[in-house]
Protein backbone atom coordinates (compact mmCIF):
# COMPACT_ATOMS: atom_id res chain seq x y z
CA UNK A 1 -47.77 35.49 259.74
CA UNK A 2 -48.15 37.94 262.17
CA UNK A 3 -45.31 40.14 261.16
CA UNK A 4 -47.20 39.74 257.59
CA UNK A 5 -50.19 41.27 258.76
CA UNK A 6 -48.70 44.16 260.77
CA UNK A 7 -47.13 45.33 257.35
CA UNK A 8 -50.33 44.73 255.52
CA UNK A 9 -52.62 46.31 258.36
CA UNK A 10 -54.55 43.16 258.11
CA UNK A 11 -55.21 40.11 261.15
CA UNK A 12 -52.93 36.96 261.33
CA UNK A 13 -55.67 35.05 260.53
CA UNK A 14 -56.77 37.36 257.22
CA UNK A 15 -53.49 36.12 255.87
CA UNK A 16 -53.65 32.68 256.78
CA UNK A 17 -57.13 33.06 255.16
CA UNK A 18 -55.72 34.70 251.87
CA UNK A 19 -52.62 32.35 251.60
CA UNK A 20 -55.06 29.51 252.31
CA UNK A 21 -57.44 30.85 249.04
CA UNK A 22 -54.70 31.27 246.76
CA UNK A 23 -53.58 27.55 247.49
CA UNK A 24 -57.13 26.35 246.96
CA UNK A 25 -57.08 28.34 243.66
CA UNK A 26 -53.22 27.59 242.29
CA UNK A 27 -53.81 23.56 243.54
CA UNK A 28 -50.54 24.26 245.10
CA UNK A 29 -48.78 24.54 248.76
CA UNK A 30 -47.21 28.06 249.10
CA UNK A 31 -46.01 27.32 252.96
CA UNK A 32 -44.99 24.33 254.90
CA UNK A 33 -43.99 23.86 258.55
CA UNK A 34 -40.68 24.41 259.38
CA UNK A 35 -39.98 24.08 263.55
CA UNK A 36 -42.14 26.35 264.73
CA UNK A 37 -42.41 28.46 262.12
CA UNK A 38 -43.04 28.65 258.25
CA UNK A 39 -41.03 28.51 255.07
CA UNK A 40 -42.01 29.47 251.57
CA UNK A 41 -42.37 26.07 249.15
CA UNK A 42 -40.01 25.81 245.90
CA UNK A 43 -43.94 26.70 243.72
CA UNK A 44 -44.07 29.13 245.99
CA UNK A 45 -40.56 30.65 245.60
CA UNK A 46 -41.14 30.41 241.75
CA UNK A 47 -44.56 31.93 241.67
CA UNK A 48 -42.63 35.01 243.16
CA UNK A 49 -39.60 35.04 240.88
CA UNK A 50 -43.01 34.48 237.57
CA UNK A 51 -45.08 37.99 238.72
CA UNK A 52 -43.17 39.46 240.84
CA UNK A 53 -41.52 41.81 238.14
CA UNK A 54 -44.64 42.51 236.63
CA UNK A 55 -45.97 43.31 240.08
CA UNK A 56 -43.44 45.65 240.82
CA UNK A 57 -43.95 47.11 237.40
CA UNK A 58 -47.35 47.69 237.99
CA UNK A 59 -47.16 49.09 241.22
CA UNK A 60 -45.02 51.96 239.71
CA UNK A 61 -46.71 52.75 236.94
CA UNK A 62 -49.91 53.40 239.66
CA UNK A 63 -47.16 55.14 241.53
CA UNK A 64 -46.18 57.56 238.78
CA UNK A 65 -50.08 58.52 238.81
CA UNK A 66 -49.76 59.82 241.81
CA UNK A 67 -49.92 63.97 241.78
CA UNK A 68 -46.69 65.13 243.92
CA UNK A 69 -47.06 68.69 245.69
CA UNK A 70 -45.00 70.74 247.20
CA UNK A 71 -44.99 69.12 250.50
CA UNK A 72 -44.90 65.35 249.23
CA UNK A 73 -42.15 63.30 250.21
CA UNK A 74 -39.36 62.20 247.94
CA UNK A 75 -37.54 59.03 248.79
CA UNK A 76 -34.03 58.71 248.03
CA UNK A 77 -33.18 54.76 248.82
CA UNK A 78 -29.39 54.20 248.73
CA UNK A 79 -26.44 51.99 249.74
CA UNK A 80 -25.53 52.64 253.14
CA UNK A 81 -21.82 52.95 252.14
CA UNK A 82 -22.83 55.79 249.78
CA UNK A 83 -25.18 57.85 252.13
CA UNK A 84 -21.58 57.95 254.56
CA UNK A 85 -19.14 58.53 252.32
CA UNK A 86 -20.55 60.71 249.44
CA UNK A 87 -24.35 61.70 249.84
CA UNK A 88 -24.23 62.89 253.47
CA UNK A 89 -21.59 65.55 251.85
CA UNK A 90 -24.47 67.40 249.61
CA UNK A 91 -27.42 66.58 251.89
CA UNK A 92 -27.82 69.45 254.05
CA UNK A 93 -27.57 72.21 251.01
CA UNK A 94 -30.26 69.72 249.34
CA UNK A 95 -32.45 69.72 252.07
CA UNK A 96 -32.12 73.13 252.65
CA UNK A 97 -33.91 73.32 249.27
CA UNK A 98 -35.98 70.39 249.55
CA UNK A 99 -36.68 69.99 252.88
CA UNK A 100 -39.24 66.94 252.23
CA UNK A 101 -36.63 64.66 251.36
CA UNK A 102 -36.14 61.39 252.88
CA UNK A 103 -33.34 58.60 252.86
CA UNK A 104 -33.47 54.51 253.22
CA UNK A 105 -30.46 52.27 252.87
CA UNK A 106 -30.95 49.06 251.70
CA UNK A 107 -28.79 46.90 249.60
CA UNK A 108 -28.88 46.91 245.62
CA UNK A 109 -31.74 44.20 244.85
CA UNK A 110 -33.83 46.07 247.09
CA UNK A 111 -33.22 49.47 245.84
CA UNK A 112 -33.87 48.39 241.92
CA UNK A 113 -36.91 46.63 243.47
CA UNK A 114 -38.40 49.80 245.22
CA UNK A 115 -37.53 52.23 242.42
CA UNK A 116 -39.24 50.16 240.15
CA UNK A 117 -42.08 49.80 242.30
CA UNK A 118 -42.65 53.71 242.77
CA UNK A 119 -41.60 53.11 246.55
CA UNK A 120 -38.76 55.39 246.32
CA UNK A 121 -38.48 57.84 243.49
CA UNK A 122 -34.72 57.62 243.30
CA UNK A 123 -32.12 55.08 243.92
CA UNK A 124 -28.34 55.21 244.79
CA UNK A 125 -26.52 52.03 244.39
CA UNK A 126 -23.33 50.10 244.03
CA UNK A 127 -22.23 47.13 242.24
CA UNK A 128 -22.77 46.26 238.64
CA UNK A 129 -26.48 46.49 237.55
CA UNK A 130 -28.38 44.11 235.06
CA UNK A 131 -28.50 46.33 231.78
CA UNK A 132 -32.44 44.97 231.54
CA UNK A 133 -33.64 46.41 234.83
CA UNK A 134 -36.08 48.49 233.39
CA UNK A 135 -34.81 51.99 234.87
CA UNK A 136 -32.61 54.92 233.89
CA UNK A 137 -29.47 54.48 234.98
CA UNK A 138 -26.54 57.49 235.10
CA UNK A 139 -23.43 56.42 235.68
CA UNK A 140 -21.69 58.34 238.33
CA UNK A 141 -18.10 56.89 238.92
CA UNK A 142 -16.25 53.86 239.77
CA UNK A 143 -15.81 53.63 243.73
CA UNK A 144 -11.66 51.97 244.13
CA UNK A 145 -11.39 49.24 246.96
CA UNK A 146 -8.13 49.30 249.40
CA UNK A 147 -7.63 45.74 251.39
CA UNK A 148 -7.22 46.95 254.69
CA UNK A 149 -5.06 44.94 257.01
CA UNK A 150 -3.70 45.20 260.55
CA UNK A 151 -0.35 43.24 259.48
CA UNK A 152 1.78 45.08 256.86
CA UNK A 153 1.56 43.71 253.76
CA UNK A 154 3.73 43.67 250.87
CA UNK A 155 1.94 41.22 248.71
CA UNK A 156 -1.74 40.26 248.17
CA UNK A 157 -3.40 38.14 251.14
CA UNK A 158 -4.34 35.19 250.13
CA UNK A 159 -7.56 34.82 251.98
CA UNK A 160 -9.74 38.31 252.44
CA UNK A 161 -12.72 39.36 254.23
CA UNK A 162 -15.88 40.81 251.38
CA UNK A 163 -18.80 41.44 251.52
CA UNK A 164 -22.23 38.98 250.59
CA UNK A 165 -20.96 37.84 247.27
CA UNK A 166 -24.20 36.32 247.05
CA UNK A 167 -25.60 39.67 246.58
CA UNK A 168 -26.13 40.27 242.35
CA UNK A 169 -24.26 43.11 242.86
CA UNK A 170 -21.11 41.72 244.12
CA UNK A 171 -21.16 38.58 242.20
CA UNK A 172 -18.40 40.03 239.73
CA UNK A 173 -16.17 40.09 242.57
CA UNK A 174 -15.96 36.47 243.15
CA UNK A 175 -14.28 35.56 239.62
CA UNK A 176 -11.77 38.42 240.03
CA UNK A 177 -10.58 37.34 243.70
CA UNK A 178 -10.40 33.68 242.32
CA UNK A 179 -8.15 35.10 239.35
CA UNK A 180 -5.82 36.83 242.00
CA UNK A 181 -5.35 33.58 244.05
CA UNK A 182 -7.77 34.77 246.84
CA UNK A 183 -10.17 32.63 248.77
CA UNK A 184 -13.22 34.80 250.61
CA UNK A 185 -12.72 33.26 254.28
CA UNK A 186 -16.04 35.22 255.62
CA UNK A 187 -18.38 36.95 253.60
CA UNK A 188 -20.28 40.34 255.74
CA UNK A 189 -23.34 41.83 255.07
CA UNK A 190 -21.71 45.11 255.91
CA UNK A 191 -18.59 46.73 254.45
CA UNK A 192 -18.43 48.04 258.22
CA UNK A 193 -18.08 45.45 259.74
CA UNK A 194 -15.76 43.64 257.69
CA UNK A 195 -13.43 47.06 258.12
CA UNK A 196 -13.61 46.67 261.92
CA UNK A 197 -12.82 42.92 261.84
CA UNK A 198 -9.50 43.63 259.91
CA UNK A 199 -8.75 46.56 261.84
CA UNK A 200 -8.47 44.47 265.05
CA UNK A 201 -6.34 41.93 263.64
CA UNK A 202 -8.75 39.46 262.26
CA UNK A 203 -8.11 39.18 259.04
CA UNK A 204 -7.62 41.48 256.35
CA UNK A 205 -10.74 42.55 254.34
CA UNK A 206 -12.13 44.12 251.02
CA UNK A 207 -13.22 47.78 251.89
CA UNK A 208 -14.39 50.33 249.43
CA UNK A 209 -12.89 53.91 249.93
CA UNK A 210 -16.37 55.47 250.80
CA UNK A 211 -15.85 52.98 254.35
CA UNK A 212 -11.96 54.12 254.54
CA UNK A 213 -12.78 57.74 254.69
CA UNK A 214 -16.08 57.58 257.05
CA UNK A 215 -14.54 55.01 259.60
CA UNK A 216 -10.77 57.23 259.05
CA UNK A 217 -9.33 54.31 258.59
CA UNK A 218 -5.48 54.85 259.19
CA UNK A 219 -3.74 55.37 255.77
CA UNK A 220 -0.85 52.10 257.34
CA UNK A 221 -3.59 50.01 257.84
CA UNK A 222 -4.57 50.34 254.09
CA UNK A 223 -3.05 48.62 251.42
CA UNK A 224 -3.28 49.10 247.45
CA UNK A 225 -2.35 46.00 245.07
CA UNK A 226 -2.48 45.88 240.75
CA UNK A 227 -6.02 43.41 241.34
CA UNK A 228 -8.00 46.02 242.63
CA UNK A 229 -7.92 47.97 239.72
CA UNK A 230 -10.04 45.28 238.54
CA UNK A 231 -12.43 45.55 241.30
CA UNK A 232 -13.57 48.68 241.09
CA UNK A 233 -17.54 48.90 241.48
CA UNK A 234 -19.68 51.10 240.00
CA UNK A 235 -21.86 53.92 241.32
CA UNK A 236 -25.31 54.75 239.73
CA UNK A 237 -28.27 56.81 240.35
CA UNK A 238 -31.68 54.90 238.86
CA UNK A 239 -34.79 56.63 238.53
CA UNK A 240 -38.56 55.42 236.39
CA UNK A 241 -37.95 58.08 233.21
CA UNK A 242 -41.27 59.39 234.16
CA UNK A 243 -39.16 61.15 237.37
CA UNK A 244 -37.64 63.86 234.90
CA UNK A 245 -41.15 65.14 234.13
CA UNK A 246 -41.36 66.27 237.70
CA UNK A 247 -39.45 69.73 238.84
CA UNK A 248 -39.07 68.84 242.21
CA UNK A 249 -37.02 64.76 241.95
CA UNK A 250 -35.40 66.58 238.68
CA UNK A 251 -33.70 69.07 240.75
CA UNK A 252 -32.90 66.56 242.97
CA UNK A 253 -31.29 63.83 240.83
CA UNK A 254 -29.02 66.96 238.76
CA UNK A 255 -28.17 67.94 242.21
CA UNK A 256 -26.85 64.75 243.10
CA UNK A 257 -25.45 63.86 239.02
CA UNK A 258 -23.75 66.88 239.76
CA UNK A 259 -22.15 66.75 243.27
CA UNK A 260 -21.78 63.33 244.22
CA UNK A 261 -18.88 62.47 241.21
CA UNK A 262 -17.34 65.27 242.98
CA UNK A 263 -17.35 64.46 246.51
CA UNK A 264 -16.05 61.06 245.28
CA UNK A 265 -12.88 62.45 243.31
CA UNK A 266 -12.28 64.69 246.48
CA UNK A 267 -8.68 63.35 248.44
């Protein structure tokens, strides 16, 4: 509650009070004790998954109201693997143009979710995206995954290291690894730290290229088999159409269209 009403800039006890008044008005519990804290109540949970679409919707199409200057800030939210191994190549010549740029990382969901909501004008993700998401979407390449392994390998592991395959993005994965005879024995929430895990010996792990080449991951300690072709995941920039119709996020999303599939095809 309280870390509600910091990001609200409201008191504890105006959200208790606000919660509290939408009960009363649903006839429904949104919260319920859990230890000594709360937890969000399955009519809560599907009140979220009923409006929350048409909230974030909304809250873009008041965002694309907004009038942008020349010293506004454009947001740029994007997968943390991407910033590292392809974005950070073209950022300072971008910013050196548009030096009121800014960049988030958060996973997929999130980034859809904030694009659509008009709190970042421009998203860079991974992963395969729902074809109803309600944004633009250009296609920029498909990222290739090595399996990265302190012990040689000259066949497929049979148990690997992923990432959240939880994650809507990464779901795709989980059918293809079962297809190859590979059980996911931990599942990160980091690419990162999955690499590091395998490179000291813990197992070996599913690692995109972008985390091979910023981490300089030792070409012996990577390992390329025929399933991965299947595994590839793709890379696209999302943006509300309405973006286009301003100069300054135009120039920025050809800039990136533009550079980024070349970084990426770079050795």
């Amino acid at each position: 509650m309280s870390r509600t009403g910091s990001k609200l800039y409201i008191s504890q006890s105006a959200v208790s009070k606000r919660i509290a008044n939408l009960e009363k008005k649903l006839g429904k519990t949104l919260i319920e004790p859990q230890g000594r804290q709360i937890k969000l109540t399955p009519d809560a949970l599907s009140l979220i998954d009923r409006i929350g679409p048409s909230l974030h919707e909304l809250r873009g199409l008041i965002a694309e109201e907004r009038t942008l200057d020349e010293q506004s800030v454009i947001r740029i939210d994007c997968s943390e693997t991407l910033v590292a191994g392809y974005l950070s190549e073209v950022l300072p010549s971008l910013m050196a143009r548009e030096p009121f740029l800014t960049i988030t990382t958060n996973h997929t969901p999130r980034i859809i979710e904030h694009v659509k909501a008009g709190d970042a004008a421009i998203g860079l993700c991974a992963g395969h995206l729902n074809s109803r998401i309600g944004l633009h979407t250009t296609h920029l390449f498909n990222e290739p995954f090595r399996v990265v392994s302190q012990q040689v390998l000259t066949q497929p592991p049979t148990t690997l290291i992923t990432n959240d395959l939880n994650n809507p993005a990464n779901t795709y994965q989980a059918g293809l690894l079962q297809q190859a005879g590979i059980v996911p024995n931990m599942q990160m929430d980091s690419y990162t730290a999955a690499a590091q895990l395998a490179i000291k010996g813990v197992c070996a792990a599913l690692v995109p290229l972008s985390i091979v080449k910023t981490l300089h991951i030792d070409e012996g300690l990577c390992f390329d088999f025929d399933f991965l072709s299947r595994l590839t995941r793709p890379v696209h920039l999302v943006y509300r159409p309405s973006a286009l119709k301003l100069k300054r996020v135009r120039t920025v999303i050809e800039t990136i269209e533009d550079a980024v599939p070349k970084v990426a095809s770079m050795p």
